[in-house]
C-alpha atoms as a PDB file:
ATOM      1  CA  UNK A   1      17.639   8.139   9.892  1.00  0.00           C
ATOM      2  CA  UNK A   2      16.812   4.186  10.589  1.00  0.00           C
ATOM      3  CA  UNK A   3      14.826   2.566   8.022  1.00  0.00           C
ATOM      4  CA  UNK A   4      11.396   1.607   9.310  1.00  0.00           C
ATOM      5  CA  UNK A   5      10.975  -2.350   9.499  1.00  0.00           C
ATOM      6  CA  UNK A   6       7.166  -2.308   9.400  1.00  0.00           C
ATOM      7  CA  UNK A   7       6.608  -2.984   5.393  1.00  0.00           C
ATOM      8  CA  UNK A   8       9.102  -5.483   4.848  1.00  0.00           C
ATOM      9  CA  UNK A   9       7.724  -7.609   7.547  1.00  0.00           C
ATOM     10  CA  UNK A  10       4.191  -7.044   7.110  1.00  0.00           C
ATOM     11  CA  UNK A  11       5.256  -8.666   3.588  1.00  0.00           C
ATOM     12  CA  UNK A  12       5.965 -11.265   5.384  1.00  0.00           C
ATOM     13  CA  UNK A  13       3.378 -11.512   7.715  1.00  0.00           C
ATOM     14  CA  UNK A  14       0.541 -11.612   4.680  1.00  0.00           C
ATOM     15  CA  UNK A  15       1.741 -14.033   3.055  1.00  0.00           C
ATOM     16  CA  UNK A  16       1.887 -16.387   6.254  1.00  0.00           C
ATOM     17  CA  UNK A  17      -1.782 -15.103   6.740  1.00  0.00           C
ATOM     18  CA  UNK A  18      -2.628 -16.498   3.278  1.00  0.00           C
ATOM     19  CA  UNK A  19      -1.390 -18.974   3.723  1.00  0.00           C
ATOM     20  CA  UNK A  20      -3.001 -19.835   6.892  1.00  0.00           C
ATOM     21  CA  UNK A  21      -6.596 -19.366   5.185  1.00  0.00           C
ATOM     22  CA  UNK A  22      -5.202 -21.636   2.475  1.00  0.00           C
ATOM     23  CA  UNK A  23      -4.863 -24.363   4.825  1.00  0.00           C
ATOM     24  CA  UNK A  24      -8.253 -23.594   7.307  1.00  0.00           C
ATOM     25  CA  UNK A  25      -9.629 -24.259   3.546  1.00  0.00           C
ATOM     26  CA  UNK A  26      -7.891 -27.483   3.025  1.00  0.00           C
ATOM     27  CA  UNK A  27      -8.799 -28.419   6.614  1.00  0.00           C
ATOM     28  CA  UNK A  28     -11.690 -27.716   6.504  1.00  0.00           C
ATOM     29  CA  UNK A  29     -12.462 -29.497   2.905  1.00  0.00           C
ATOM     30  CA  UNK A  30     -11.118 -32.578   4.386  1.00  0.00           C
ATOM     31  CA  UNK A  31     -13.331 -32.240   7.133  1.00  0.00           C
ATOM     32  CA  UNK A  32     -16.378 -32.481   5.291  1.00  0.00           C
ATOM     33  CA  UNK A  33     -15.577 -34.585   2.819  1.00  0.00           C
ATOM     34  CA  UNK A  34     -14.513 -37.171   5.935  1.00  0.00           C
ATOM     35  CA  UNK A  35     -10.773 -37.676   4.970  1.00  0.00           C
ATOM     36  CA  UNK A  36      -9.534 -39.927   7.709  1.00  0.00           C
ATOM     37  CA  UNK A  37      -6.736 -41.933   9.058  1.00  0.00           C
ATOM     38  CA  UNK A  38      -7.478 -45.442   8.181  1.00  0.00           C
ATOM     39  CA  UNK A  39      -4.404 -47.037   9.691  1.00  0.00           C
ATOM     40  CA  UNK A  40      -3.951 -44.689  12.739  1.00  0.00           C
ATOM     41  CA  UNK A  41      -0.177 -43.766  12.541  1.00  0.00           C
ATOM     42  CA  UNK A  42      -1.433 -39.710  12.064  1.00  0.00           C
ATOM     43  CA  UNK A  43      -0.280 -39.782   8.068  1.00  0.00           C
ATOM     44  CA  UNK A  44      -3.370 -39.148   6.503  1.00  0.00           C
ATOM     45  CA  UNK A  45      -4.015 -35.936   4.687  1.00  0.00           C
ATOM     46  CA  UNK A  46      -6.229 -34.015   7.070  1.00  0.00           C
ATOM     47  CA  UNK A  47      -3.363 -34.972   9.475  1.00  0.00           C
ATOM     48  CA  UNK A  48      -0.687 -33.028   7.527  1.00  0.00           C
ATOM     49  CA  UNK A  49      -2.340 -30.084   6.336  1.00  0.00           C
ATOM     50  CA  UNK A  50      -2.693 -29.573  10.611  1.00  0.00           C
ATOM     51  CA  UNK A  51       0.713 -30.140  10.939  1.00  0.00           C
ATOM     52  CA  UNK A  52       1.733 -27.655   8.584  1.00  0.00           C
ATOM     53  CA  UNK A  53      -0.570 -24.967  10.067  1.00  0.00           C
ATOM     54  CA  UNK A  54       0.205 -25.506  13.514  1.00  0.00           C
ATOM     55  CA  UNK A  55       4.013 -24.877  12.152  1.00  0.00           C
ATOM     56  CA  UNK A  56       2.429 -22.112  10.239  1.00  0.00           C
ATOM     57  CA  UNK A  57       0.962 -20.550  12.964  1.00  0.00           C
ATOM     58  CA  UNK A  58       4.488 -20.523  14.797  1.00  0.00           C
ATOM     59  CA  UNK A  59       6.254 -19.078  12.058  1.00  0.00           C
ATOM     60  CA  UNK A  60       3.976 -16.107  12.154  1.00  0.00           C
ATOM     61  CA  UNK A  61       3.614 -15.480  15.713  1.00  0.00           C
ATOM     62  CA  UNK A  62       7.143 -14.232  15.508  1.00  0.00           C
ATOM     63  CA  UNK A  63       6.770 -12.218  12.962  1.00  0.00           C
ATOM     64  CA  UNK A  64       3.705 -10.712  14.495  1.00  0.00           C
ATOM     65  CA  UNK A  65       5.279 -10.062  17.463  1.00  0.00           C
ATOM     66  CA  UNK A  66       8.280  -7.908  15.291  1.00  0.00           C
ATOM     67  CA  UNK A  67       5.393  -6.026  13.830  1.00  0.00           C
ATOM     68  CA  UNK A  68       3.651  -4.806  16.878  1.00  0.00           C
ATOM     69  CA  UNK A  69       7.347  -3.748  18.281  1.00  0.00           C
ATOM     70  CA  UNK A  70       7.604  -1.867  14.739  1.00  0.00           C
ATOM     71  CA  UNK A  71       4.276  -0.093  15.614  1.00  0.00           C
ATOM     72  CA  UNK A  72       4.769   0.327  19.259  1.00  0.00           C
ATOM     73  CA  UNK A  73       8.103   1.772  18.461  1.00  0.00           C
ATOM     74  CA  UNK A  74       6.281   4.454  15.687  1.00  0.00           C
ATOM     75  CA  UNK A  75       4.045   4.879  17.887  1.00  0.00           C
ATOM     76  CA  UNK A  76       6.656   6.476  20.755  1.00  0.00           C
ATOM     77  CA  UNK A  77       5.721  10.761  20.879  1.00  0.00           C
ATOM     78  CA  UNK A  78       7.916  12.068  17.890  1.00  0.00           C
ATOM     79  CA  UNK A  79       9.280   8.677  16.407  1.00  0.00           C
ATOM     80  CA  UNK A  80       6.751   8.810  13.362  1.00  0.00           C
ATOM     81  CA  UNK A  81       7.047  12.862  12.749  1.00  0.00           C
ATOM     82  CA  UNK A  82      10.933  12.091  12.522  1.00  0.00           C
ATOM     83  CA  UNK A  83       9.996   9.244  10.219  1.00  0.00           C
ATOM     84  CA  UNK A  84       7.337  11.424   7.965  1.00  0.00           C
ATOM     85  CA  UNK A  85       4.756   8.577   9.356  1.00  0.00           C
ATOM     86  CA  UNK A  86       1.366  10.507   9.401  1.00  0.00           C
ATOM     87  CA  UNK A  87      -1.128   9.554  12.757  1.00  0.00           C
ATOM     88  CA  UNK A  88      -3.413   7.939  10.091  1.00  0.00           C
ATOM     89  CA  UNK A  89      -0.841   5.750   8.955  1.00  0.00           C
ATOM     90  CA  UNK A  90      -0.025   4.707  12.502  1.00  0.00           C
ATOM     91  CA  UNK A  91      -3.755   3.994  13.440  1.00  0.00           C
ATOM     92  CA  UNK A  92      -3.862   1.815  10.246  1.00  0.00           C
ATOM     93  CA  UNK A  93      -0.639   0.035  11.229  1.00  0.00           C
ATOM     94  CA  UNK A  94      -1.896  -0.729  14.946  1.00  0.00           C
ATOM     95  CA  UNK A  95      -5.165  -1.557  13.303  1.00  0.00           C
ATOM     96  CA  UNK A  96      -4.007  -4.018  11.148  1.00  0.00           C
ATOM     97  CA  UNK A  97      -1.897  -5.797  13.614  1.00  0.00           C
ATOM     98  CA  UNK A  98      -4.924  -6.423  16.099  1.00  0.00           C
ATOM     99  CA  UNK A  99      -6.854  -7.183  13.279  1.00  0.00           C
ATOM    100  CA  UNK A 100      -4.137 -10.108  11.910  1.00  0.00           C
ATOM    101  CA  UNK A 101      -3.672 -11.123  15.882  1.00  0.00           C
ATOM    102  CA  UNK A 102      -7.455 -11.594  15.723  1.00  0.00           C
ATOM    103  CA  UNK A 103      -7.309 -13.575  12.345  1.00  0.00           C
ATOM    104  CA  UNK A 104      -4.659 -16.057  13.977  1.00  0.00           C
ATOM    105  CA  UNK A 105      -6.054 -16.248  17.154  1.00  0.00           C
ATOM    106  CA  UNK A 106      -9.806 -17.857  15.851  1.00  0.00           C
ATOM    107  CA  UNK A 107      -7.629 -20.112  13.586  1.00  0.00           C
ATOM    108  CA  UNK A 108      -5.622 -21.296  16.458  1.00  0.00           C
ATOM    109  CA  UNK A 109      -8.830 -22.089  18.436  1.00  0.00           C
ATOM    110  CA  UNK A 110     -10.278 -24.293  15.256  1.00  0.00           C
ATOM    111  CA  UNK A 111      -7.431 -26.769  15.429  1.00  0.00           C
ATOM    112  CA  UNK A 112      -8.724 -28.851  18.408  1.00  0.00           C
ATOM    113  CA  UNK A 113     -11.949 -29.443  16.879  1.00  0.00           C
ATOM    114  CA  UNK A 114     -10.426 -30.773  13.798  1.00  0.00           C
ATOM    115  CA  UNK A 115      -8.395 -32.640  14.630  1.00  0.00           C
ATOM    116  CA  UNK A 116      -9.496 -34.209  17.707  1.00  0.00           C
ATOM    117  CA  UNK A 117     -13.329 -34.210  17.545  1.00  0.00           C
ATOM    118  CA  UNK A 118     -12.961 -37.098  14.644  1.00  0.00           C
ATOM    119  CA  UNK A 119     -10.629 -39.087  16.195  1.00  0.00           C
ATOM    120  CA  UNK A 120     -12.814 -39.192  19.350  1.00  0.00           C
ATOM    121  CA  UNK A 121     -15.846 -39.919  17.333  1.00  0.00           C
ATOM    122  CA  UNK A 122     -14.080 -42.971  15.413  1.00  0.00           C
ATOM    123  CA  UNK A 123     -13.179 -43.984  19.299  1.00  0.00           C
ATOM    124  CA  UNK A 124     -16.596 -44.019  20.798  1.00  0.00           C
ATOM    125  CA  UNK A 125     -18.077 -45.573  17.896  1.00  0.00           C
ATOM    126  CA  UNK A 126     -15.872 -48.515  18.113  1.00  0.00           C
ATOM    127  CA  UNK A 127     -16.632 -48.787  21.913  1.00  0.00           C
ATOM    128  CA  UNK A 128     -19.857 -48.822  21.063  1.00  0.00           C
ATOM    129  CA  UNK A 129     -19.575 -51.314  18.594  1.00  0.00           C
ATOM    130  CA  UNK A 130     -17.713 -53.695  20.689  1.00  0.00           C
ATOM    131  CA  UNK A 131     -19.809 -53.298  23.627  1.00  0.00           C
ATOM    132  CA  UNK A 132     -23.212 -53.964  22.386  1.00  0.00           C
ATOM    133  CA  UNK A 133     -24.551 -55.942  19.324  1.00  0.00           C
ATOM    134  CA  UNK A 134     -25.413 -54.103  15.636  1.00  0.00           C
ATOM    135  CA  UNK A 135     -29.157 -54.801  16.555  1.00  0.00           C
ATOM    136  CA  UNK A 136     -28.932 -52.231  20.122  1.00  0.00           C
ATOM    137  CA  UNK A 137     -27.554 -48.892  17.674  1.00  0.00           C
ATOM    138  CA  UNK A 138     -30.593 -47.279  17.086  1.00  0.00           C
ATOM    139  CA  UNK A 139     -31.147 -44.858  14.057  1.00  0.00           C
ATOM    140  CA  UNK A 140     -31.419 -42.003  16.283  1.00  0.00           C
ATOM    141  CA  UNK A 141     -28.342 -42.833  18.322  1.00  0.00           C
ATOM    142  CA  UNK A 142     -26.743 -42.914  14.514  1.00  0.00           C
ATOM    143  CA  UNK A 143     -28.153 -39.578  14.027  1.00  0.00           C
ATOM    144  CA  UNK A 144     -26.677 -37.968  16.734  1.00  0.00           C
ATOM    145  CA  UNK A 145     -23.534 -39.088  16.636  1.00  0.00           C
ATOM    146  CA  UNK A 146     -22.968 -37.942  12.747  1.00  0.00           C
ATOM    147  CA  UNK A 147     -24.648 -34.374  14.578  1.00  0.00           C
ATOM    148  CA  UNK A 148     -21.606 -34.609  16.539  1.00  0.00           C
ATOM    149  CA  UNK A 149     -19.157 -35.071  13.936  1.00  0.00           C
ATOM    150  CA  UNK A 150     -20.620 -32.935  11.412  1.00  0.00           C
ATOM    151  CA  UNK A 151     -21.452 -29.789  13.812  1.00  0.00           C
ATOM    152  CA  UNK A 152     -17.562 -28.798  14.877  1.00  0.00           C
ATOM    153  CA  UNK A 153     -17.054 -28.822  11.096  1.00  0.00           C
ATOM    154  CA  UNK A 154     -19.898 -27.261  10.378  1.00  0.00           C
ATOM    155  CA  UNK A 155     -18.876 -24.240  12.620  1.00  0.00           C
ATOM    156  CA  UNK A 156     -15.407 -24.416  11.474  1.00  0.00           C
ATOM    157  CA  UNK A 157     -16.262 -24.032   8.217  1.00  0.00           C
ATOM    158  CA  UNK A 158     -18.714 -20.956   9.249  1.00  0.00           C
ATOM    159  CA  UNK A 159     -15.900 -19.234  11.293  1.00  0.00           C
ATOM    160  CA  UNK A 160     -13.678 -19.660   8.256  1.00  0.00           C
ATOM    161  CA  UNK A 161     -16.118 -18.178   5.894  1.00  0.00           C
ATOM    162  CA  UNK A 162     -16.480 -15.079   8.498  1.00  0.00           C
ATOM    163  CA  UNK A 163     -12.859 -14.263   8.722  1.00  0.00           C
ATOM    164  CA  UNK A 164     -12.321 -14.439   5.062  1.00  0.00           C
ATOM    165  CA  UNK A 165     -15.508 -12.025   4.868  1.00  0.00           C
ATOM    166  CA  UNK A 166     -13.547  -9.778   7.625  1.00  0.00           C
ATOM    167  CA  UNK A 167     -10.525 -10.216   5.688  1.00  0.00           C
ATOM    168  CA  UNK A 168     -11.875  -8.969   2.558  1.00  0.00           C
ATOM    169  CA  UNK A 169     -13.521  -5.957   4.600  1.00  0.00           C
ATOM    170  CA  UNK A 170     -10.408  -5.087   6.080  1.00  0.00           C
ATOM    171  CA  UNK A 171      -8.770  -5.811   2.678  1.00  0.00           C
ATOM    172  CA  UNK A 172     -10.793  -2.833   1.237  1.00  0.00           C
ATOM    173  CA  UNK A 173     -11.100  -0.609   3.878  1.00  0.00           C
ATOM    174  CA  UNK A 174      -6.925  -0.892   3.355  1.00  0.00           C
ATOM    175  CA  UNK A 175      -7.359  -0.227  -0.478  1.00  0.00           C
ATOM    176  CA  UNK A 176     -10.075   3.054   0.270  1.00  0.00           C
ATOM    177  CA  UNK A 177      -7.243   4.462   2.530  1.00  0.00           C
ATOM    178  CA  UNK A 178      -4.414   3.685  -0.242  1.00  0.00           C
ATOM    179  CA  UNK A 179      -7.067   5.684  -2.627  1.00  0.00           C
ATOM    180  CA  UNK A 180      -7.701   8.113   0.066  1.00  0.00           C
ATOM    181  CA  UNK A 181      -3.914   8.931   0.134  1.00  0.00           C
ATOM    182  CA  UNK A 182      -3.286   8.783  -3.130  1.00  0.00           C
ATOM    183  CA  UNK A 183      -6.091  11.577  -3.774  1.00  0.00           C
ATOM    184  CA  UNK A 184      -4.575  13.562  -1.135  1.00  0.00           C
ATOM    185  CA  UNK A 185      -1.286  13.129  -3.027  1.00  0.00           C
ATOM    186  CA  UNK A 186      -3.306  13.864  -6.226  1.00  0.00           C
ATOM    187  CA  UNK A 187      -4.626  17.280  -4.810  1.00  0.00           C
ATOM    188  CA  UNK A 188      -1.547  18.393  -3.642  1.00  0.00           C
ATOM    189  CA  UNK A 189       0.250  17.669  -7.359  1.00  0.00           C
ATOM    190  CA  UNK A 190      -3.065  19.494  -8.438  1.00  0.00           C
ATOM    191  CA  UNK A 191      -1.884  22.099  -6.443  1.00  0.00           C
ATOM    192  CA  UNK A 192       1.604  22.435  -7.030  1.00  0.00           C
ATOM    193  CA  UNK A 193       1.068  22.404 -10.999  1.00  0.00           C
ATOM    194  CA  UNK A 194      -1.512  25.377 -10.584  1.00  0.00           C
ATOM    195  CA  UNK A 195       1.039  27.265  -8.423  1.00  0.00           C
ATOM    196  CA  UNK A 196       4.216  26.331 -11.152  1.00  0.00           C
ATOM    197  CA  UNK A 197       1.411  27.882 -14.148  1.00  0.00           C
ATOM    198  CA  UNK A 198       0.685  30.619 -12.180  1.00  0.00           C
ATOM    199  CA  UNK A 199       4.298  31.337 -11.397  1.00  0.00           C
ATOM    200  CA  UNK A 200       4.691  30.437 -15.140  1.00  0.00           C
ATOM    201  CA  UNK A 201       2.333  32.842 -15.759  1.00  0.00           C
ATOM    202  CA  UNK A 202       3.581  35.674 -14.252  1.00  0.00           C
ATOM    203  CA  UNK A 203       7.139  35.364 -16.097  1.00  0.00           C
ATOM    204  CA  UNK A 204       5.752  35.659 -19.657  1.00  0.00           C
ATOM    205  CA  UNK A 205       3.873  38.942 -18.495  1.00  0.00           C
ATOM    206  CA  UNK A 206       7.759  39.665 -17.433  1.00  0.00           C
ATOM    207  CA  UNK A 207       8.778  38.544 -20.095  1.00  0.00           C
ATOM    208  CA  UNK A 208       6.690  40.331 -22.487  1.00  0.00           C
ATOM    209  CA  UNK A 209       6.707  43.403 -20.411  1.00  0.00           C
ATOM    210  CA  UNK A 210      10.896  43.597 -21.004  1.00  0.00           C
ATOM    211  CA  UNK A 211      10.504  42.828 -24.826  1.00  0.00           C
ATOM    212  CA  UNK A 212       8.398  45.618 -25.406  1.00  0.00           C
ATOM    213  CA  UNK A 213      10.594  48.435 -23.029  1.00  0.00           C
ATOM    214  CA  UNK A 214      13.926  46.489 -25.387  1.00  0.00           C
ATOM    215  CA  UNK A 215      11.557  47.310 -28.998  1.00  0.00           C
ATOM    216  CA  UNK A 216      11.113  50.839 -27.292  1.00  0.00           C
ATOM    217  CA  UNK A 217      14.841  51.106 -26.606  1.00  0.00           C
ATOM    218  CA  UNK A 218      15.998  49.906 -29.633  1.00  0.00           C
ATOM    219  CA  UNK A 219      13.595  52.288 -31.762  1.00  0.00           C
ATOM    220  CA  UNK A 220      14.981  55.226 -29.674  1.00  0.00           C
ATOM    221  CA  UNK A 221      18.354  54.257 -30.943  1.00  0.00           C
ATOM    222  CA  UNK A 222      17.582  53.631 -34.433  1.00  0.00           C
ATOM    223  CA  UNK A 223      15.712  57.315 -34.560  1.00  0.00           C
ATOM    224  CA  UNK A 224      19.193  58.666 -32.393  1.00  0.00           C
ATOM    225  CA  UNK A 225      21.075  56.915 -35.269  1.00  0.00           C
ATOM    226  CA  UNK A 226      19.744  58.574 -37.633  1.00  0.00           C
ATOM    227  CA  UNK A 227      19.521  61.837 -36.130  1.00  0.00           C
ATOM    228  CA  UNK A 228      23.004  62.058 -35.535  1.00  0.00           C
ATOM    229  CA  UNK A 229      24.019  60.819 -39.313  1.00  0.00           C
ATOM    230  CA  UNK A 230      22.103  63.884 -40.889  1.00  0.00           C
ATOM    231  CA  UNK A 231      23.743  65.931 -38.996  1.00  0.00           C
ATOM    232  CA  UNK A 232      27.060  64.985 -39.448  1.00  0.00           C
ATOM    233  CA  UNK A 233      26.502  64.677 -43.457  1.00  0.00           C
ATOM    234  CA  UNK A 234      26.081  68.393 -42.680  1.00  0.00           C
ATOM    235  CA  UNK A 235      29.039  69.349 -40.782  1.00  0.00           C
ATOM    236  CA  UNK A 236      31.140  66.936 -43.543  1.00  0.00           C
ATOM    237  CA  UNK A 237      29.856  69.210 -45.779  1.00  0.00           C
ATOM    238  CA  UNK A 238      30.152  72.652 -44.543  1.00  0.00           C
ATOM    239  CA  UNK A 239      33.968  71.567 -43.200  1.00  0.00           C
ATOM    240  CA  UNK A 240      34.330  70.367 -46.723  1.00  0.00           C
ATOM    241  CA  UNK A 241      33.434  73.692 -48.430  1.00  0.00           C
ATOM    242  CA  UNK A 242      35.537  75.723 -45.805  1.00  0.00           C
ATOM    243  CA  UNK A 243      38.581  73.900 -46.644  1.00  0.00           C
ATOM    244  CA  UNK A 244      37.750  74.054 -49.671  1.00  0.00           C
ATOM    245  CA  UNK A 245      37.599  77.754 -49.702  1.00  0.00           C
ATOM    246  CA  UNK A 246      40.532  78.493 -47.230  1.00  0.00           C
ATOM    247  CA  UNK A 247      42.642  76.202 -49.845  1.00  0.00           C
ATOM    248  CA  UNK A 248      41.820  78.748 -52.909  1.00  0.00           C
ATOM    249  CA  UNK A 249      42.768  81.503 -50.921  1.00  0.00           C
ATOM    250  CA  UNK A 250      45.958  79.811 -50.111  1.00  0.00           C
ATOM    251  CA  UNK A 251      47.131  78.586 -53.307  1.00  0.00           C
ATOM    252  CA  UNK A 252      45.546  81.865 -55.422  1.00  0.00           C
ATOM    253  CA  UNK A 253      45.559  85.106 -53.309  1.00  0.00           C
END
């Protein structure tokens, strides 16, 4: 029988996903506490912890891809009976594979708006600034561009905060499955150990019943025994005294 791939790789696959939310964190940190780039060359913190999650992201989308094979494959009519896979544990599978595809999918779409939406921002402003004196920037034009800046964070960060809330939903509804099973499994042990004392049972009543027909027996054959020695003291003795006799007459008459 082949050995099913799906656990090894979904291994894998969570601890990308970690560390995917690990770095939407970071990201999003930076964002707000307005890490930038001062010099422009794109080697500024906020700049690298992108990098590494857009090289993230490709490193799971692989792996992703193996795992929905994995449960497309159990998911063939027979494959998972041949591989003692129950249909629960199939939904769950295909469930948590949309469910990660979803995850990495709304992280995917949060990249542009950190990483571009400041850069812009720092762009216009400097336009701005070299096209009209200090005196023509109005308070409210200040206003609304920091409303600019701070709102693709701002939703970022609230995205974030919802898929770590679905994550730890999901997380759970995984663990009350996993306790689910393992009750079944309980149950079933429950119910095994009541059959093996009931079987258990059933062989000391044996048990006892053929000690009690062997004391039985074995008084018969003591009372037999003893029967059959008084009775042959008896004959011993009457042979004895005939002998006995016959050798008088013998020796005398």
């Amino acid at each position: 029988m082949s050995q099913d791939p799906y656990d090894e790789v979904k291994a894998d696959v969570l601890t990308s996903l970690s560390q995917l939310h690990q770095l939407a964190g970071t990201i999003s940190r930076l964002s707000r506490s307005g890490a930038s780039d001062p010099l422009g060359d794109g080697d500024s913190e906020l700049h690298r912890a992108t990098a590494e999650l857009e090289a993230n992201l490709r490193t799971i989308e692989p792996d992703l891809e193996e795992l929905d094979e994995s449960v497309a494959a159990v998911a063939e009519p027979g494959v998972a009976a041949r591989l003692g896979i129950s249909d629960r544990e199939v939904r769950a599978r295909h469930d948590f594979v949309e469910r990660v595809k979803g995850e990495v999918a709304a992280i995917r779409r949060q990249i542009p708006s950190q990483t571009v939406s400041p850069i812009l921002d720092r762009k216009r402003h400097s336009a701005i600034s070299a096209a009209y004196p200090p005196s023509y920037h109005t308070d409210d034009a200040r206003e609304g561009g920091e409303d600019t800046a701070d709102d693709p964070n701002a939703a970022f960060e609230a995205q974030h905060q919802t898929l770590l809330l679905e994550q730890q939903d999901r997380t759970l509804t995984d663990i009350s499955g996993t306790v689910g099973l393992l009750r079944e499994q309980a149950q079933l042990m429950g119910r095994e150990v009541w059959e093996q004392n009931q079987l258990l049972d059933e062989l000391d009543q044996h048990v006892d019943s053929t000690s009690s027909r062997l004391a039985k027996a074995q008084r018969r054959m003591d009372r037999f025994v003893r029967e059959n020695n008084s009775t042959s003291n008896w004959l011993i003795f009457i042979l004895m005294t005939a002998l006995s006799i016959l050798l008088f007459i013998i020796l005398f008459v």
